[in-house]
C-alpha atoms as a PDB file:
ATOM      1  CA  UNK A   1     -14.119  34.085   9.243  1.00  0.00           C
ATOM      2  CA  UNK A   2     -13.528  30.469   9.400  1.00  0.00           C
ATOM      3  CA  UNK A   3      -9.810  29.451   8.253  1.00  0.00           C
ATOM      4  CA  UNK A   4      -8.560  25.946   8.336  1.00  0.00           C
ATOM      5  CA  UNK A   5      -4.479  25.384   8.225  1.00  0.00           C
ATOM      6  CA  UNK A   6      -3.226  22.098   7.217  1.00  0.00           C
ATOM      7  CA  UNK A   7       0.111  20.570   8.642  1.00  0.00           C
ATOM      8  CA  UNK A   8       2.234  17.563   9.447  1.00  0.00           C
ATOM      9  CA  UNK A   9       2.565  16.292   5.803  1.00  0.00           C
ATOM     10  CA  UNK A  10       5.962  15.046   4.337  1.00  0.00           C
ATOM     11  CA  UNK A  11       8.163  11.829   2.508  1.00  0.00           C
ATOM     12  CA  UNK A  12       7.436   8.425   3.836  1.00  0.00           C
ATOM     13  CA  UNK A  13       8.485   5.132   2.644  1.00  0.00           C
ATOM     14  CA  UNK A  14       5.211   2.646   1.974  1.00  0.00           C
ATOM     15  CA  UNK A  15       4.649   0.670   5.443  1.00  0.00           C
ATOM     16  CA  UNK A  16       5.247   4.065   7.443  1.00  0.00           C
ATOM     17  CA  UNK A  17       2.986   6.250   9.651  1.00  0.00           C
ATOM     18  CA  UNK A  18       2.477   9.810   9.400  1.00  0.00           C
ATOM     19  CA  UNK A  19       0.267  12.305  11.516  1.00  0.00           C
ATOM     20  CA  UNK A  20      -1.756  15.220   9.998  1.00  0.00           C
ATOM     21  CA  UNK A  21      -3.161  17.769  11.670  1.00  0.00           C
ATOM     22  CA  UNK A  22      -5.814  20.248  10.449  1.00  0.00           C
ATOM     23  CA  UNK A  23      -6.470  23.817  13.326  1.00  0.00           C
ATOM     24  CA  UNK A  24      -9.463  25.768  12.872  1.00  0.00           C
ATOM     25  CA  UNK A  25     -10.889  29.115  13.925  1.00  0.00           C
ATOM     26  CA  UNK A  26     -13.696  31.069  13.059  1.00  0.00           C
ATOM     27  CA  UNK A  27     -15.847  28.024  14.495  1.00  0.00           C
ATOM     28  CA  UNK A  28     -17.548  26.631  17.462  1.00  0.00           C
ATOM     29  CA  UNK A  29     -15.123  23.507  16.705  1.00  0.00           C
ATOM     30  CA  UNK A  30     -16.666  21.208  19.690  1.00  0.00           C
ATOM     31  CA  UNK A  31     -20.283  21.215  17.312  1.00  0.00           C
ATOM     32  CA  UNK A  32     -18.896  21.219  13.798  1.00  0.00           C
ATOM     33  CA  UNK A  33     -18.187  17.845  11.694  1.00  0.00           C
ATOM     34  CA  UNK A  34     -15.279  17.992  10.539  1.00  0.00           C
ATOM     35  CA  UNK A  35     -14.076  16.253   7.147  1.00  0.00           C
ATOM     36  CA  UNK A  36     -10.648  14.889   5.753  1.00  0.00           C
ATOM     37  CA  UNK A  37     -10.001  15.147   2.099  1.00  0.00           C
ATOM     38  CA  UNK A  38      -7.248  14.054  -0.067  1.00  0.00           C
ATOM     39  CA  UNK A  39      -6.625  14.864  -4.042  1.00  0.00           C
ATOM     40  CA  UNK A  40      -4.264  12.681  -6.024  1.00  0.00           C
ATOM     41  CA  UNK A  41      -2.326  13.895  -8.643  1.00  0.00           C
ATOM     42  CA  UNK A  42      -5.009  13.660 -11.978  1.00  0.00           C
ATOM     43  CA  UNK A  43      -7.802  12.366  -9.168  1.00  0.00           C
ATOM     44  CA  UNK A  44     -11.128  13.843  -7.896  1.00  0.00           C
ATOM     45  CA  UNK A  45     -10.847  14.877  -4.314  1.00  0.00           C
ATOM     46  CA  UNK A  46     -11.615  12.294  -2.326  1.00  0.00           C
ATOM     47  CA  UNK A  47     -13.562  12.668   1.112  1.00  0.00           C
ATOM     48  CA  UNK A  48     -10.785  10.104   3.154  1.00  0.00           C
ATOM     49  CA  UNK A  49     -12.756  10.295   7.083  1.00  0.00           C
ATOM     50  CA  UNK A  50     -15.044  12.390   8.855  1.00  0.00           C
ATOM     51  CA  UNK A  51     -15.902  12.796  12.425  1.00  0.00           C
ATOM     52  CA  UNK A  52     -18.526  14.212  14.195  1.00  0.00           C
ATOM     53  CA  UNK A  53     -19.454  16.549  16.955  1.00  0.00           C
ATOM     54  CA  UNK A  54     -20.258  13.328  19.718  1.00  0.00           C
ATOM     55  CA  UNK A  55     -16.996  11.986  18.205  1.00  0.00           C
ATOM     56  CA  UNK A  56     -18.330   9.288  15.580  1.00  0.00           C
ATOM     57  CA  UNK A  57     -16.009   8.688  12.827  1.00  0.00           C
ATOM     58  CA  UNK A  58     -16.543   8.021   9.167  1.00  0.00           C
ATOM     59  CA  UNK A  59     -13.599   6.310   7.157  1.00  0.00           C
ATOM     60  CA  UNK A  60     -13.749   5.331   3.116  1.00  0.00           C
ATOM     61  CA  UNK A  61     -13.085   1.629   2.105  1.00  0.00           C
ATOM     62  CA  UNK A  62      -9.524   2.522   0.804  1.00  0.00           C
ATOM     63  CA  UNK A  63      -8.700   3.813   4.674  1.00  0.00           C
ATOM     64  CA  UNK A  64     -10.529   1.824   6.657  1.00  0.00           C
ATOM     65  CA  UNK A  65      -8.276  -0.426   9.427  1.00  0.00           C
ATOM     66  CA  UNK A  66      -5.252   2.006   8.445  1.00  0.00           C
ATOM     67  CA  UNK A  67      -6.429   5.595   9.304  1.00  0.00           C
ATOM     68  CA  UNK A  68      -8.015   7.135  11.928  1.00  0.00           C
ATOM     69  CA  UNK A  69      -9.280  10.341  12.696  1.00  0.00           C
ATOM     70  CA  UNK A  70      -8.983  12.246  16.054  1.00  0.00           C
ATOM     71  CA  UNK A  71      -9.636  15.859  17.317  1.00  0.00           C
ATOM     72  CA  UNK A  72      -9.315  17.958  20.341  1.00  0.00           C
ATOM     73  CA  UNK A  73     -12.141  20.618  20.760  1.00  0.00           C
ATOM     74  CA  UNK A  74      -9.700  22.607  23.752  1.00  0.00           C
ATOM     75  CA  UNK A  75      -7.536  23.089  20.754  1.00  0.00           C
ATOM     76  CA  UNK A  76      -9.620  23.315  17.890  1.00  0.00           C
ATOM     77  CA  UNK A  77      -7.284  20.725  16.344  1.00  0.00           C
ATOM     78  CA  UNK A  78      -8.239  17.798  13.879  1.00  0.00           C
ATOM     79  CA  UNK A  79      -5.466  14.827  13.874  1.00  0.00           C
ATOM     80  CA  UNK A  80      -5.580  12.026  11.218  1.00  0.00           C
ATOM     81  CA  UNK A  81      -3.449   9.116  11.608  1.00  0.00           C
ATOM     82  CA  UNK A  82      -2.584   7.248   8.712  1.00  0.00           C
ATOM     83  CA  UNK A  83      -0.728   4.179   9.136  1.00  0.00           C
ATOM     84  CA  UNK A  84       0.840   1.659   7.083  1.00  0.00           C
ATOM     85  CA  UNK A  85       1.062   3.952   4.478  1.00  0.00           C
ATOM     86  CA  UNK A  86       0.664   2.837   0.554  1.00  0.00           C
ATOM     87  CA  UNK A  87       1.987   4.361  -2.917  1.00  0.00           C
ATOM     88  CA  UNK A  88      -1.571   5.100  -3.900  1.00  0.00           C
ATOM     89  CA  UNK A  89      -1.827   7.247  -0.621  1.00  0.00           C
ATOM     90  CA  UNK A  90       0.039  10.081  -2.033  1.00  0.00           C
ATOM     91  CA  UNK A  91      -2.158  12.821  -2.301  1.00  0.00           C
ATOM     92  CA  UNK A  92      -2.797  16.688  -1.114  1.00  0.00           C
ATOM     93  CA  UNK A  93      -4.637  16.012   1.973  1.00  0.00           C
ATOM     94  CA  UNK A  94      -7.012  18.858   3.280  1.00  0.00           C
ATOM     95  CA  UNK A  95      -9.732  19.137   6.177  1.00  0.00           C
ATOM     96  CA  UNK A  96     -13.141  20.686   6.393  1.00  0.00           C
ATOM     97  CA  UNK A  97     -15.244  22.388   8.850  1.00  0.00           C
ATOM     98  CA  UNK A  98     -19.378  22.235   8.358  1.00  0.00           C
ATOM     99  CA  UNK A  99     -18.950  21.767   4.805  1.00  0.00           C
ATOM    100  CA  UNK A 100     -17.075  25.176   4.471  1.00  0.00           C
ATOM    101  CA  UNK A 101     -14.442  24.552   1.526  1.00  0.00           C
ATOM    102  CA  UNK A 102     -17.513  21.922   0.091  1.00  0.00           C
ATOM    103  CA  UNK A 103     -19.736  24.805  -0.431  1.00  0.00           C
ATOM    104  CA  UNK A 104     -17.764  27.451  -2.032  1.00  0.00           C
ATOM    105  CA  UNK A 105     -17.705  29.525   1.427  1.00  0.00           C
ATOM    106  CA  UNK A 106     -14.470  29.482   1.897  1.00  0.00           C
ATOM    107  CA  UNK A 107     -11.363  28.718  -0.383  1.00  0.00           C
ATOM    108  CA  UNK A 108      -9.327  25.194  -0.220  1.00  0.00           C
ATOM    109  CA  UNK A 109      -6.009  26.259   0.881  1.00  0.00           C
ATOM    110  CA  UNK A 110      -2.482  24.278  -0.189  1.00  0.00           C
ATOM    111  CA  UNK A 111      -3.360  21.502   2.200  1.00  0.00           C
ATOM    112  CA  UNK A 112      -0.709  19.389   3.097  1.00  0.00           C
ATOM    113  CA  UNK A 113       1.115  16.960   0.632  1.00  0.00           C
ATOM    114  CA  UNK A 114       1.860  13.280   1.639  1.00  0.00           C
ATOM    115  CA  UNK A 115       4.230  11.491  -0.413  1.00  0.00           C
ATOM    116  CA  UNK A 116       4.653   7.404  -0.080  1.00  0.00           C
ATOM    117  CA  UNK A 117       7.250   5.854  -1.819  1.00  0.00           C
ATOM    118  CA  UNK A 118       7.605   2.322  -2.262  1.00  0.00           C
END
């Protein structure tokens, strides 16, 4: 069964850096897209970046030149970077395998909560 644990969330002050990390098993990670997600309080969840098997990454407008989005097949681990952190960044932040959590296949977990304060 695929299963997807979220980590590395916390308190930042706005301007700051934090570093996420999402592990997965249950999957041939090195072949699977994998997806970042975030849900502000009141929000929609929001897909944030996305990367692909060959390693070609995905970000949304809001992200883009702030975030990136890294993984390491050996250790089945995704790693988002999000720098220069804003207020509006504070959100539940979750990752997805093959559209797992998307489609209904498998629950969405806690994720990890990122809170920027300005």
């Amino acid at each position: 069964q695929v299963q997807l644990v979220e980590s590395g969330g916390g308190l930042v002050q706005a301007g700051g850096s934090l570093r996420l990390f999402c592990t997965a098993s249950g999957i041939i990670f090195s072949v699977t897209t994998m997806n970042w997600y975030r849900q502000a309080p009141g929000k929609q969840r929001e897909l944030v970046a996305d990367i692909g098997s060959s390693g070609d990454t995905n970000y949304a407008d809001s992200v883009k030149g702030r975030f990136t989005i890294a993984k390491d097949n050996a250790k089945k681990t995704l790693y988002p970077q999000m720098n220069s952190l804003k207020s509006e960044d504070t959100a539940v932040y979750c990752c997805d395998a093959g559209r797992h959590r998307v489609g209904g296949l498998i629950p969405w977990g806690q994720g990890t909560q990122v809170t920027v304060s300005s």
